[in-house]
N, C-alpha and C. Protein backbone atom coordinates (compact mmCIF):
# COMPACT_ATOMS: atom_id res chain seq x y z
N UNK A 1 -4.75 -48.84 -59.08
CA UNK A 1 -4.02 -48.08 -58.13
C UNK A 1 -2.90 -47.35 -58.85
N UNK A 2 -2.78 -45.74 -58.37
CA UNK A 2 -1.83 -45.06 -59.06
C UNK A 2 -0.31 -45.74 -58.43
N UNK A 3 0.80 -45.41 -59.10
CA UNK A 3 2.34 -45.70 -58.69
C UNK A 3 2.50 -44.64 -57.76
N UNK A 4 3.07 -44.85 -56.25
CA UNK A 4 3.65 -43.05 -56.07
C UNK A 4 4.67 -43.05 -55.76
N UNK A 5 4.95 -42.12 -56.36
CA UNK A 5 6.02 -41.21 -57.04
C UNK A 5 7.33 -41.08 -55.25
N UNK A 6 8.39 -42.27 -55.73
CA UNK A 6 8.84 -42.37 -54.50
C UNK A 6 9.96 -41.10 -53.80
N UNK A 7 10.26 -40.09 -54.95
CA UNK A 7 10.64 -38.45 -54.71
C UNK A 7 9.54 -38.14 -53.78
N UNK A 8 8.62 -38.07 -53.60
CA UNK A 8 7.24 -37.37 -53.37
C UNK A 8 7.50 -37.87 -52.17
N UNK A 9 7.64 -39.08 -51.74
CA UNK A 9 7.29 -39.65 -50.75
C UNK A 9 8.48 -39.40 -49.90
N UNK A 10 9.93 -39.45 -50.15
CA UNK A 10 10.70 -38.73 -49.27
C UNK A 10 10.83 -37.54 -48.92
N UNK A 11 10.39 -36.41 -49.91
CA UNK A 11 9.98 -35.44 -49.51
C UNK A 11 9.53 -34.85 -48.62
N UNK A 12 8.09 -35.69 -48.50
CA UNK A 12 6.71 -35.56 -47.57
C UNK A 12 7.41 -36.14 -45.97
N UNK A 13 8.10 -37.43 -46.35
CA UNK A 13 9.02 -38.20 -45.09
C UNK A 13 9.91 -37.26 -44.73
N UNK A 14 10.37 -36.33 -45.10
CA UNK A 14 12.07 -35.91 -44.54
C UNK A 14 10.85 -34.12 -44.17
N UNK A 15 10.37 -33.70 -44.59
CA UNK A 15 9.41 -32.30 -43.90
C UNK A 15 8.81 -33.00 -42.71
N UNK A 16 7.91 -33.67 -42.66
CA UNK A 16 7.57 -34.15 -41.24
C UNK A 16 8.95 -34.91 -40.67
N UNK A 17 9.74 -35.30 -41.05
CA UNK A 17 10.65 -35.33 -39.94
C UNK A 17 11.15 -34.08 -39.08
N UNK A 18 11.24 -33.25 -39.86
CA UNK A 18 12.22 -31.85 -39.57
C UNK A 18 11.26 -31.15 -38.89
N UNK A 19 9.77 -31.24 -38.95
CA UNK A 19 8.66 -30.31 -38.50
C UNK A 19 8.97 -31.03 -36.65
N UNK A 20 8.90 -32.33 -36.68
CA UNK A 20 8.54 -32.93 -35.24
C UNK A 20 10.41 -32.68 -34.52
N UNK A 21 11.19 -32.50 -35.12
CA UNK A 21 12.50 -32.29 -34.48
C UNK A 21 12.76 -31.38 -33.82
N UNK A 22 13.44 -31.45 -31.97
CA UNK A 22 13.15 -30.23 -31.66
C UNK A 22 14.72 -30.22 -31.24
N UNK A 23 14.98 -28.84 -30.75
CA UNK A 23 16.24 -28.82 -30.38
C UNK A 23 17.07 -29.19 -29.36
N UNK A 24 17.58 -29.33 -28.58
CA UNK A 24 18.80 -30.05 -27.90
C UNK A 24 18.69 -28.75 -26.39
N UNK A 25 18.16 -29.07 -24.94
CA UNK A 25 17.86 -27.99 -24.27
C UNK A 25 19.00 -28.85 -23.36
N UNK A 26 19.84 -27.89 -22.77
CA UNK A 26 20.30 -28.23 -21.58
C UNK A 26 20.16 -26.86 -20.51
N UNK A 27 19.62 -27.33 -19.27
CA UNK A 27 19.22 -26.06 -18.46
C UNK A 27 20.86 -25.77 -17.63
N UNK A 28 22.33 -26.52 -17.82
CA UNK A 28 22.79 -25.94 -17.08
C UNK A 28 23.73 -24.62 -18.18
N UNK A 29 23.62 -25.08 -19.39
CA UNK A 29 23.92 -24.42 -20.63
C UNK A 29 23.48 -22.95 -19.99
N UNK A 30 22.02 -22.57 -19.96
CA UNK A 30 21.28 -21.50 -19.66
C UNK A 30 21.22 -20.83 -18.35
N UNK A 31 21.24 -21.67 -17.18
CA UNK A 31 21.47 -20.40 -16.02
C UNK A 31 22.55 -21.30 -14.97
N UNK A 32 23.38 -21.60 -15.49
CA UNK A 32 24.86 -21.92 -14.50
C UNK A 32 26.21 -21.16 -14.74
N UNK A 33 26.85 -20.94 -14.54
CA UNK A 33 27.93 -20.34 -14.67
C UNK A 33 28.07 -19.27 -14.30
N UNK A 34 29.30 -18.14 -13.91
CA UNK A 34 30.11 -16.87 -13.78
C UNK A 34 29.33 -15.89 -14.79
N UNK A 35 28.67 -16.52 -16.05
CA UNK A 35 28.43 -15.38 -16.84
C UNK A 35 27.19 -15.39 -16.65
N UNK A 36 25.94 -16.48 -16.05
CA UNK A 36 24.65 -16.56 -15.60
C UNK A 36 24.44 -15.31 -14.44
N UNK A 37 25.79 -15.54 -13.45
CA UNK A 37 25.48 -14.62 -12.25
C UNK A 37 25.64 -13.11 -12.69
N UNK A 38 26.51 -12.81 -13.76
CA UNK A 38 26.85 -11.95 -13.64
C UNK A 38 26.22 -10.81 -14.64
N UNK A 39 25.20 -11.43 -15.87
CA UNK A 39 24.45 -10.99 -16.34
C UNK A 39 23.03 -11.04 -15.39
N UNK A 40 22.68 -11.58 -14.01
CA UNK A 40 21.55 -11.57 -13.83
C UNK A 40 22.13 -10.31 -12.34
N UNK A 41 22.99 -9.93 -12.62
CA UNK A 41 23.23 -8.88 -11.84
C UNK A 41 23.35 -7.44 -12.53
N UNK A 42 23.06 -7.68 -13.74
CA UNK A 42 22.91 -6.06 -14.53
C UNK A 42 20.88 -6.62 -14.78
N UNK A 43 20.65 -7.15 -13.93
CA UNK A 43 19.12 -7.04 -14.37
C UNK A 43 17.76 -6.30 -13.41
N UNK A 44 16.82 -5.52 -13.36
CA UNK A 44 16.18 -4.90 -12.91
C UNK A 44 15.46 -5.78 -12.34
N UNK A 45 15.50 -6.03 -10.72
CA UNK A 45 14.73 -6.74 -10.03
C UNK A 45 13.58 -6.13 -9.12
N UNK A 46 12.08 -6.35 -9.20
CA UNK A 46 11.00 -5.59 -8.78
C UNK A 46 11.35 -5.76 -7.03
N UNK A 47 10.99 -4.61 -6.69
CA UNK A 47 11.60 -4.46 -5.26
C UNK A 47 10.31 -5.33 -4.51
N UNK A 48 10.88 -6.30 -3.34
CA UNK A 48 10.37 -6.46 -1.98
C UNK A 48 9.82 -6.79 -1.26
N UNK A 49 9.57 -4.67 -1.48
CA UNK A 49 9.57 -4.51 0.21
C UNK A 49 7.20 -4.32 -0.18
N UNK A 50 6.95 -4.36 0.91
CA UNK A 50 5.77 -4.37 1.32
C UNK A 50 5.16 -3.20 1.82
N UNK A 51 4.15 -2.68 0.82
CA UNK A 51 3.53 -1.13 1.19
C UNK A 51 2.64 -0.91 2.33
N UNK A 52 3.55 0.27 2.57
CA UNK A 52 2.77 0.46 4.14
C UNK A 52 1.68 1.74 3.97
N UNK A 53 1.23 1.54 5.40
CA UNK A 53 0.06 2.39 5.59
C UNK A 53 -0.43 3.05 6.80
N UNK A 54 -0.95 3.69 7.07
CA UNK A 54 -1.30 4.44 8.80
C UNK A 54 -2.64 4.49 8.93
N UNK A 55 -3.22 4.48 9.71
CA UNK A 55 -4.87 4.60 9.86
C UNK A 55 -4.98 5.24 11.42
N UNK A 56 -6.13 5.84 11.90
CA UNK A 56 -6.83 5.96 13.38
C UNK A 56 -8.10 5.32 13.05
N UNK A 57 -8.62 4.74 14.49
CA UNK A 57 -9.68 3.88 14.41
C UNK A 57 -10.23 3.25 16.09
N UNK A 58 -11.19 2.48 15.88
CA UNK A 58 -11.35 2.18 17.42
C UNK A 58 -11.31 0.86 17.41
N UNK A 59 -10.94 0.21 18.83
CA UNK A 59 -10.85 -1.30 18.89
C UNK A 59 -12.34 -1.93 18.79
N UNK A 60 -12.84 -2.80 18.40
CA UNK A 60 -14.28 -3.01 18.26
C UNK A 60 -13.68 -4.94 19.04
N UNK A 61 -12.57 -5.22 18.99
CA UNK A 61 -12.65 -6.70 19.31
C UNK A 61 -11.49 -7.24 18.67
N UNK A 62 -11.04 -8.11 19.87
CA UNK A 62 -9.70 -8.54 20.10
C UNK A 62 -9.72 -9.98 20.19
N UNK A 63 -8.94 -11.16 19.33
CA UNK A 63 -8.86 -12.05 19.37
C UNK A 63 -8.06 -12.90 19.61
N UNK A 64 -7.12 -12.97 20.38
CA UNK A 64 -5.94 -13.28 20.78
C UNK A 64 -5.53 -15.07 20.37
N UNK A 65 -6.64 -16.00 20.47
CA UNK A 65 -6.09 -16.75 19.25
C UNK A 65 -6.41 -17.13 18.28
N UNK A 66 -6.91 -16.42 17.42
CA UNK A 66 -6.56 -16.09 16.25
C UNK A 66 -5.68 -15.54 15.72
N UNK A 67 -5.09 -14.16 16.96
CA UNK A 67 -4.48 -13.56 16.18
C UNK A 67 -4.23 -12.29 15.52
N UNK A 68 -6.03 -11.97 15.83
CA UNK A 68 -6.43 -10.93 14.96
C UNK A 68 -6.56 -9.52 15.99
N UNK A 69 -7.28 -8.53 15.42
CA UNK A 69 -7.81 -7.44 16.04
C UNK A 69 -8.72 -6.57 15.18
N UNK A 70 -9.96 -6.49 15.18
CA UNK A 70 -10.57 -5.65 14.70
C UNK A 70 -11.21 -4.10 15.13
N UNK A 71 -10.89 -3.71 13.49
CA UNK A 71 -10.88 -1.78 14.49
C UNK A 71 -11.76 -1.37 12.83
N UNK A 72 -12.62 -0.49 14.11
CA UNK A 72 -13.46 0.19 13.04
C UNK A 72 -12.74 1.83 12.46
N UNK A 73 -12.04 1.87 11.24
CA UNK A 73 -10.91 2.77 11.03
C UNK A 73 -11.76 3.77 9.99
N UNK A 74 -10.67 4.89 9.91
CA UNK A 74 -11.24 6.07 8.86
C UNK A 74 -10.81 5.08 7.67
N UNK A 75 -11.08 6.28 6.54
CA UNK A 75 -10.09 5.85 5.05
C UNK A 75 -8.69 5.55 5.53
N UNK A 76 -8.39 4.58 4.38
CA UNK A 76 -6.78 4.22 4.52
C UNK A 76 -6.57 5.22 3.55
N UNK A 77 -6.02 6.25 2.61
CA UNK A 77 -5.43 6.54 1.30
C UNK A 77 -4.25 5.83 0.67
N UNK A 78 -3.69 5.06 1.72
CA UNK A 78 -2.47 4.34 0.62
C UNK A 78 -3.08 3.04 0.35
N UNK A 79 -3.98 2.58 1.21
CA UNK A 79 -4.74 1.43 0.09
C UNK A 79 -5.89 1.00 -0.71
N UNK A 80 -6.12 2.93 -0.01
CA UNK A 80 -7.49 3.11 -1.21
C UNK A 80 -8.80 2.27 -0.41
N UNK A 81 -8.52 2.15 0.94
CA UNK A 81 -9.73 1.92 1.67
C UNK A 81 -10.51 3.02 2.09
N UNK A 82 -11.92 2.63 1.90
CA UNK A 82 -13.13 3.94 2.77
C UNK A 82 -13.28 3.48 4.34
N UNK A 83 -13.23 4.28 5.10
CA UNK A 83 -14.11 3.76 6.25
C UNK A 83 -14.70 3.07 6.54
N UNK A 84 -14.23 1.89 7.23
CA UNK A 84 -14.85 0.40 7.72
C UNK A 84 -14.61 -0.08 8.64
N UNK A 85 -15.05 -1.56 9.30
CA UNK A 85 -14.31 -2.03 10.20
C UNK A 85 -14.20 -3.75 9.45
N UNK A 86 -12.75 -3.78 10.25
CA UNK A 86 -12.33 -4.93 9.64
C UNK A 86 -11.32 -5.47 10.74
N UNK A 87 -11.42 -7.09 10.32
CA UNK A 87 -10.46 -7.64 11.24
C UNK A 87 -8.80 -7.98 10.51
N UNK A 88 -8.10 -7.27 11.28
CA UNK A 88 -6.01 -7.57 10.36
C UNK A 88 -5.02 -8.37 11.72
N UNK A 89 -4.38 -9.08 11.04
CA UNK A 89 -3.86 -10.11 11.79
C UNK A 89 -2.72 -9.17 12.45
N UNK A 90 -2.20 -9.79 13.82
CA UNK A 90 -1.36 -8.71 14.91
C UNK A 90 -0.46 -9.71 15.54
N UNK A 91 0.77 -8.87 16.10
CA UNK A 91 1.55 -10.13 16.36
C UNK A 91 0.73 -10.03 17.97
N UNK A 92 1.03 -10.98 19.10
CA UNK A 92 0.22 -11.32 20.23
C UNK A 92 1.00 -9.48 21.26
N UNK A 93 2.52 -9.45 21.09
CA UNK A 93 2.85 -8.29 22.01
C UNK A 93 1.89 -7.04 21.29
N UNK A 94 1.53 -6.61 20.10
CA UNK A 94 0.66 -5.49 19.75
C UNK A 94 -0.87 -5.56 20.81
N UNK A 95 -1.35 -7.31 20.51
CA UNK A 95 -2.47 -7.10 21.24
C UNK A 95 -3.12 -6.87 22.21
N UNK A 96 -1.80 -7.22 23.27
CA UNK A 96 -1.70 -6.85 24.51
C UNK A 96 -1.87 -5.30 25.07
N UNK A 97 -1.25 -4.70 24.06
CA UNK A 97 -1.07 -3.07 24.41
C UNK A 97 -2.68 -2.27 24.10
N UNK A 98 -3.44 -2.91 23.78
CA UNK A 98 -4.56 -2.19 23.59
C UNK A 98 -6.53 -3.17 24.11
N UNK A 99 -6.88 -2.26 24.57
CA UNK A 99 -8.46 -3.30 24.57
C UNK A 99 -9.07 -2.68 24.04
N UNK A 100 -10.65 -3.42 24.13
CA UNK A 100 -11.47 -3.01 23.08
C UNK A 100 -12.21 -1.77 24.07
N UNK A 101 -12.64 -1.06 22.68
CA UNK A 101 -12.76 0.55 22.72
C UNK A 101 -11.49 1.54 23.06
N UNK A 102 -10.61 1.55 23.13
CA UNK A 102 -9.61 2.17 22.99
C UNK A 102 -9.56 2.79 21.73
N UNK A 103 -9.10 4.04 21.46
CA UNK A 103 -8.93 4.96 20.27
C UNK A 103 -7.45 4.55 20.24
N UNK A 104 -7.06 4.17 18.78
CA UNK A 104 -5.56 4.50 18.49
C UNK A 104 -5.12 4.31 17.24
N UNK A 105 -3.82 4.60 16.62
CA UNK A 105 -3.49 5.27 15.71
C UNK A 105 -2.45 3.72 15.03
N UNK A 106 -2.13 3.78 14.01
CA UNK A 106 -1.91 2.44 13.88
C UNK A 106 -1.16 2.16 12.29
N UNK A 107 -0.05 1.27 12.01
CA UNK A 107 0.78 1.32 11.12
C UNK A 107 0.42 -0.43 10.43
N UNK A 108 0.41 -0.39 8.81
CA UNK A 108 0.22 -1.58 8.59
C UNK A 108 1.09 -1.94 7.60
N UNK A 109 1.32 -2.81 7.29
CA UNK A 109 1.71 -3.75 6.28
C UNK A 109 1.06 -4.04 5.41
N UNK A 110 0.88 -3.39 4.13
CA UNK A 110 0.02 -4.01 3.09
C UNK A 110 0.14 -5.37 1.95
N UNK A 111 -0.46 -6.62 1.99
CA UNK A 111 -0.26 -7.31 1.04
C UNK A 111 -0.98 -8.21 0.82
N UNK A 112 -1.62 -8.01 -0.63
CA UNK A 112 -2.82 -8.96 -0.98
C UNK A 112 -3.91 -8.81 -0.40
N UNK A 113 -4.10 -7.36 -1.05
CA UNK A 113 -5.74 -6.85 -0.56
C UNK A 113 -6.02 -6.92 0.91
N UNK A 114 -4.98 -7.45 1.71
CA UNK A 114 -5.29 -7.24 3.19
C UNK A 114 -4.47 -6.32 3.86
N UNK A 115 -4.40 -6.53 5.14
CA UNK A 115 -3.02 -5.64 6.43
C UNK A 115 -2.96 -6.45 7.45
N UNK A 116 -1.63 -6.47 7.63
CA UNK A 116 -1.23 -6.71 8.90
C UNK A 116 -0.63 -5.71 9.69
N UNK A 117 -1.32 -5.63 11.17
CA UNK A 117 -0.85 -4.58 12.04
C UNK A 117 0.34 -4.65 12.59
N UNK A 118 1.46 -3.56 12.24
CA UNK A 118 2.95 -3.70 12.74
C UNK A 118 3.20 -2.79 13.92
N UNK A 119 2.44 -1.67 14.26
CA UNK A 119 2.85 -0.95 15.21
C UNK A 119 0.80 -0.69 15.62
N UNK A 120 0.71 -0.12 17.34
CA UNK A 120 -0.43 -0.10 17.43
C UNK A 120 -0.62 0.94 18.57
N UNK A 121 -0.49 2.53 18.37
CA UNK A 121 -0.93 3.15 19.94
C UNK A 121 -2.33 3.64 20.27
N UNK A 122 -2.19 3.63 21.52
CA UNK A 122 -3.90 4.63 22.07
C UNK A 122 -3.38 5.87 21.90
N UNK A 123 -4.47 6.72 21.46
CA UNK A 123 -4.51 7.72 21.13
C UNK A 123 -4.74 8.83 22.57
């Protein structure tokens, strides 16, 4: 058996020490204080608000608990829909104001590939 070389061996001991050592995190260090608020107030925050949209279309069917209302509509252009019919969730006073087959004109709420209906007239 060779001797080893006990330099070598603290060496090798004190690099893997320093490799597995990590640093010292305190989270109130990082976002507490007067200077947390006041740098996160020079910062660009993505807005909001929720993209809207208009459509005309016809009532094809009304679901009152569910919730829903489905209308067979032109293109949307602000959400890049073609002509379809589809069912979008409504608050219960919208659903009231309209039955099925009624023509009307209609304002949505866009978010997450769906709509919700915010305003709803006959045409």
């Amino acid at each position: 058996m060779k001797p080893i070389n006990a330099g070598a061996l603290l060496a090798v001991s004190a690099l893997l020490a320093a490799c597995g050592q990590q640093g010292e995190y305190t989270a109130s260090a990082v976002a507490n204080g007067p200077e947390a608020s006041a740098a996160m107030g020079n910062m660009a925050m993505p807005a909001q608000t929720a993209k809207t949209a208009s459509g005309a279309g016809t009532v094809t069917a009304i679901d009152k608990t569910a919730g829903t209302i489905t209308l067979d509509h032109g293109p949307i252009a602000e959400a890049g829909w073609p002509a379809m019919t589809m069912a979008f969730k409504a608050a219960p006073a919208l659903l009231d104001k309209v039955k099925t087959g009624d023509k009307v004109t209609f304002a949505l709420k866009l978010e997450g590939g769906s709509g919700e209906v915010t305003a709803i007239d006959k045409q």
